[in-house]
Protein backbone atom coordinates (compact mmCIF):
# COMPACT_ATOMS: atom_id res chain seq x y z
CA UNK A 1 -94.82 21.53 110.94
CA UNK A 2 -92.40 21.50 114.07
CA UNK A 3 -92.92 18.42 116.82
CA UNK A 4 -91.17 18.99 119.52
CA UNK A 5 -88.08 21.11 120.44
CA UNK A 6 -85.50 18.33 121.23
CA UNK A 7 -82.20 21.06 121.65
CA UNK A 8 -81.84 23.97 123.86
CA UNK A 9 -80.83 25.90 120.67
CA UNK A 10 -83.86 25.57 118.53
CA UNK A 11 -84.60 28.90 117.20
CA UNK A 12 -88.15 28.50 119.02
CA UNK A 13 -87.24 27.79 122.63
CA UNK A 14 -87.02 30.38 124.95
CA UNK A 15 -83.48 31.20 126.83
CA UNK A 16 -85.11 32.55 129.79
CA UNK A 17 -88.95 30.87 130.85
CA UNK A 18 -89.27 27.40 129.72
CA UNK A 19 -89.82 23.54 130.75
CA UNK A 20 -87.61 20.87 130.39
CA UNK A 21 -89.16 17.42 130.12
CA UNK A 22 -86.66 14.45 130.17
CA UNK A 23 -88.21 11.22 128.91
CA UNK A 24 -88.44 7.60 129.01
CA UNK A 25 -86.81 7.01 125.58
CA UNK A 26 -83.60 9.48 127.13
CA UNK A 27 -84.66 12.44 125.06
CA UNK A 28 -84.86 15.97 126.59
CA UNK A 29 -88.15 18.25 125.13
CA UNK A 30 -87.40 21.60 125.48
CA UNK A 31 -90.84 24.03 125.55
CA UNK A 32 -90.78 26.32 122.64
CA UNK A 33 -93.56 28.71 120.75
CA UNK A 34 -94.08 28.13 117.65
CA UNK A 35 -96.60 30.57 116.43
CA UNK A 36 -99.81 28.82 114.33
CA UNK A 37 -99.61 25.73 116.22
CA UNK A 38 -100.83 24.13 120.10
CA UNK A 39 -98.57 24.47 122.87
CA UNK A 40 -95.39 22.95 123.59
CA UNK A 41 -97.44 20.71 126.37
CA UNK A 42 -100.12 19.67 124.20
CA UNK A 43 -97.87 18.52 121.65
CA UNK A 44 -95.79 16.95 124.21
CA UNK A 45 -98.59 15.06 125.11
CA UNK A 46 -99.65 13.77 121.83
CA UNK A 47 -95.62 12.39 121.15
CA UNK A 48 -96.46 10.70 124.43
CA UNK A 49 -98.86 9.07 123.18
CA UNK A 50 -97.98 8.34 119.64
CA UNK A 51 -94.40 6.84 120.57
CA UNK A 52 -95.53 5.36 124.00
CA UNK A 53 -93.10 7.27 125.75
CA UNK A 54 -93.03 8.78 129.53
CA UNK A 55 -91.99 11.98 131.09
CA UNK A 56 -88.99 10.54 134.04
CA UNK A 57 -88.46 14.45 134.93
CA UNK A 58 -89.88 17.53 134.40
CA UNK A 59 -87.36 21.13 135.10
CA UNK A 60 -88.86 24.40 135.22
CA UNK A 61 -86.50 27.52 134.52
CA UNK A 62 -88.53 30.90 135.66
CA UNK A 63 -87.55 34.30 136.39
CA UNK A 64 -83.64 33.09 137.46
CA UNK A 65 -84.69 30.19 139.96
CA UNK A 66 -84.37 26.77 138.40
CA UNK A 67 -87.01 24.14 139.63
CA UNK A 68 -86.78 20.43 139.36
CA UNK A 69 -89.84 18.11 140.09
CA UNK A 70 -89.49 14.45 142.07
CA UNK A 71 -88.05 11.72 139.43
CA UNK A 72 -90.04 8.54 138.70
CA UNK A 73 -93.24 10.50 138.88
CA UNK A 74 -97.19 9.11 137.95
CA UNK A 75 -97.28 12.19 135.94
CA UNK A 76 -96.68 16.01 135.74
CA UNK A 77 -98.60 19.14 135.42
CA UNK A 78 -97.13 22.28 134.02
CA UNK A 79 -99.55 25.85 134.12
CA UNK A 80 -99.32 29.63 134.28
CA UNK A 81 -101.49 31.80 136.18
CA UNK A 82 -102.27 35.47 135.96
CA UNK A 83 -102.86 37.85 139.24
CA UNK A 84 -104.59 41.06 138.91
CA UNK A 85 -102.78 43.20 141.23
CA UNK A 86 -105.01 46.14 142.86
CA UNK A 87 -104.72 49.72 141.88
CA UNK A 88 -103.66 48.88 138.25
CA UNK A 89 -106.23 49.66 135.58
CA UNK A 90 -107.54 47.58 133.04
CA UNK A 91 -104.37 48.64 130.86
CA UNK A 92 -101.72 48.98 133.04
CA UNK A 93 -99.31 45.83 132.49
CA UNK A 94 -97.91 46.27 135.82
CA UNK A 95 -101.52 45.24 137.43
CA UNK A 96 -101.03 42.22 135.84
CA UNK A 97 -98.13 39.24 137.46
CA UNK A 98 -97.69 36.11 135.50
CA UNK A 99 -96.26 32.83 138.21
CA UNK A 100 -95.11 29.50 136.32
CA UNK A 101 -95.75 25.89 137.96
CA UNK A 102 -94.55 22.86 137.61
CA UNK A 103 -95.69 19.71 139.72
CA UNK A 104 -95.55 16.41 140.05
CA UNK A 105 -98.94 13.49 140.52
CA UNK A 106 -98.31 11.31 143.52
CA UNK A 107 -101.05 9.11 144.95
CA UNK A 108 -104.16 11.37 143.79
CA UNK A 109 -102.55 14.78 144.55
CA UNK A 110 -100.83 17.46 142.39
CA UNK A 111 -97.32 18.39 144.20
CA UNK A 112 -96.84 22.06 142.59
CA UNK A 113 -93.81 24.52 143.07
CA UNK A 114 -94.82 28.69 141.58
CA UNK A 115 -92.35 30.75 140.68
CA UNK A 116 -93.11 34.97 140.85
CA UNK A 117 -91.52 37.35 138.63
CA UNK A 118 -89.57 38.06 141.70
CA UNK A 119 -88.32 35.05 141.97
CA UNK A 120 -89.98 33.82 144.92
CA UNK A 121 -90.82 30.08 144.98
CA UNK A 122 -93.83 28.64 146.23
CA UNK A 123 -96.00 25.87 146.73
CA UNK A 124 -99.08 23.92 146.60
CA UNK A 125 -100.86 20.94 147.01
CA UNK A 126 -103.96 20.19 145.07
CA UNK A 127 -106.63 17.13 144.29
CA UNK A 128 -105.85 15.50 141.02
CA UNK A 129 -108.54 16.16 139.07
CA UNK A 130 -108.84 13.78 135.64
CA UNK A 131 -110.00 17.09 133.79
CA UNK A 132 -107.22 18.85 134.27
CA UNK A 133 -105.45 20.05 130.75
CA UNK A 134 -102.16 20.45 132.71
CA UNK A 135 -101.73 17.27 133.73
CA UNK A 136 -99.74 14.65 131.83
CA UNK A 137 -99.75 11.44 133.37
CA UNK A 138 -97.78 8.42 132.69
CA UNK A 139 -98.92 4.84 131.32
């Protein structure tokens, strides 16, 4: 069983889409997919735990733009979300638009930058909520 991805060129990290968490102990996690087991995140959060480690910084690389969240953060959220575009039936892949977010928890709110398959950058502010299965926050 694989932990984490702690090089850029493990065969299960992704060149193009991917997070980048630097950490408290001055490793870099890299997000891979490793097919069988939970995500990247999740298991990111358990080595948190485990080793009693933080997240200092967390990167987002997306569609050619490269994102970098505030340093020194009370935690970080990482999410996808899917957009049914109109006109495109229930089949048609390009109905369907996948965005990538990052953010960062400051003072009860989620600080969170989107990035479009285009390439466009956006953002958001959001209540933190303690339910939230994105969010990783720091001890």
């Amino acid at each position: 069983m694989q932990d984490l991805a702690f090089s850029s060129t493990d065969p299960f990290v992704p060149q193009k889409e991917r997070w980048i968490a630097s950490l408290s102990n001055g490793r870099t996690v890299f997000m891979d997919i490793v097919h069988g087991q939970s995500s990247a995140w999740v298991r990111l959060r358990d080595y948190l735990k485990r080793e009693s480690v933080s997240i200092t910084q967390l990167r987002l690389e997306a569609f050619g733009r490269h994102v970098t969240s505030v340093a020194g953060s009370e935690g970080y959220w990482y999410c996808k979300r899917a957009c049914r575009m109109m006109g495109g039936g229930p089949h048609d892949p390009r109905g369907t638009q996948v965005d990538w977010g990052i953010g960062y928890v400051n003072e009860g709110s989620v600080h969170i930058q989107w990035v479009t398959p285009a390439g466009h950058i956006t953002s958001e502010e959001r209540e933190l909520k303690s339910d939230d299965i994105g969010i990783i926050l720091n001890p």
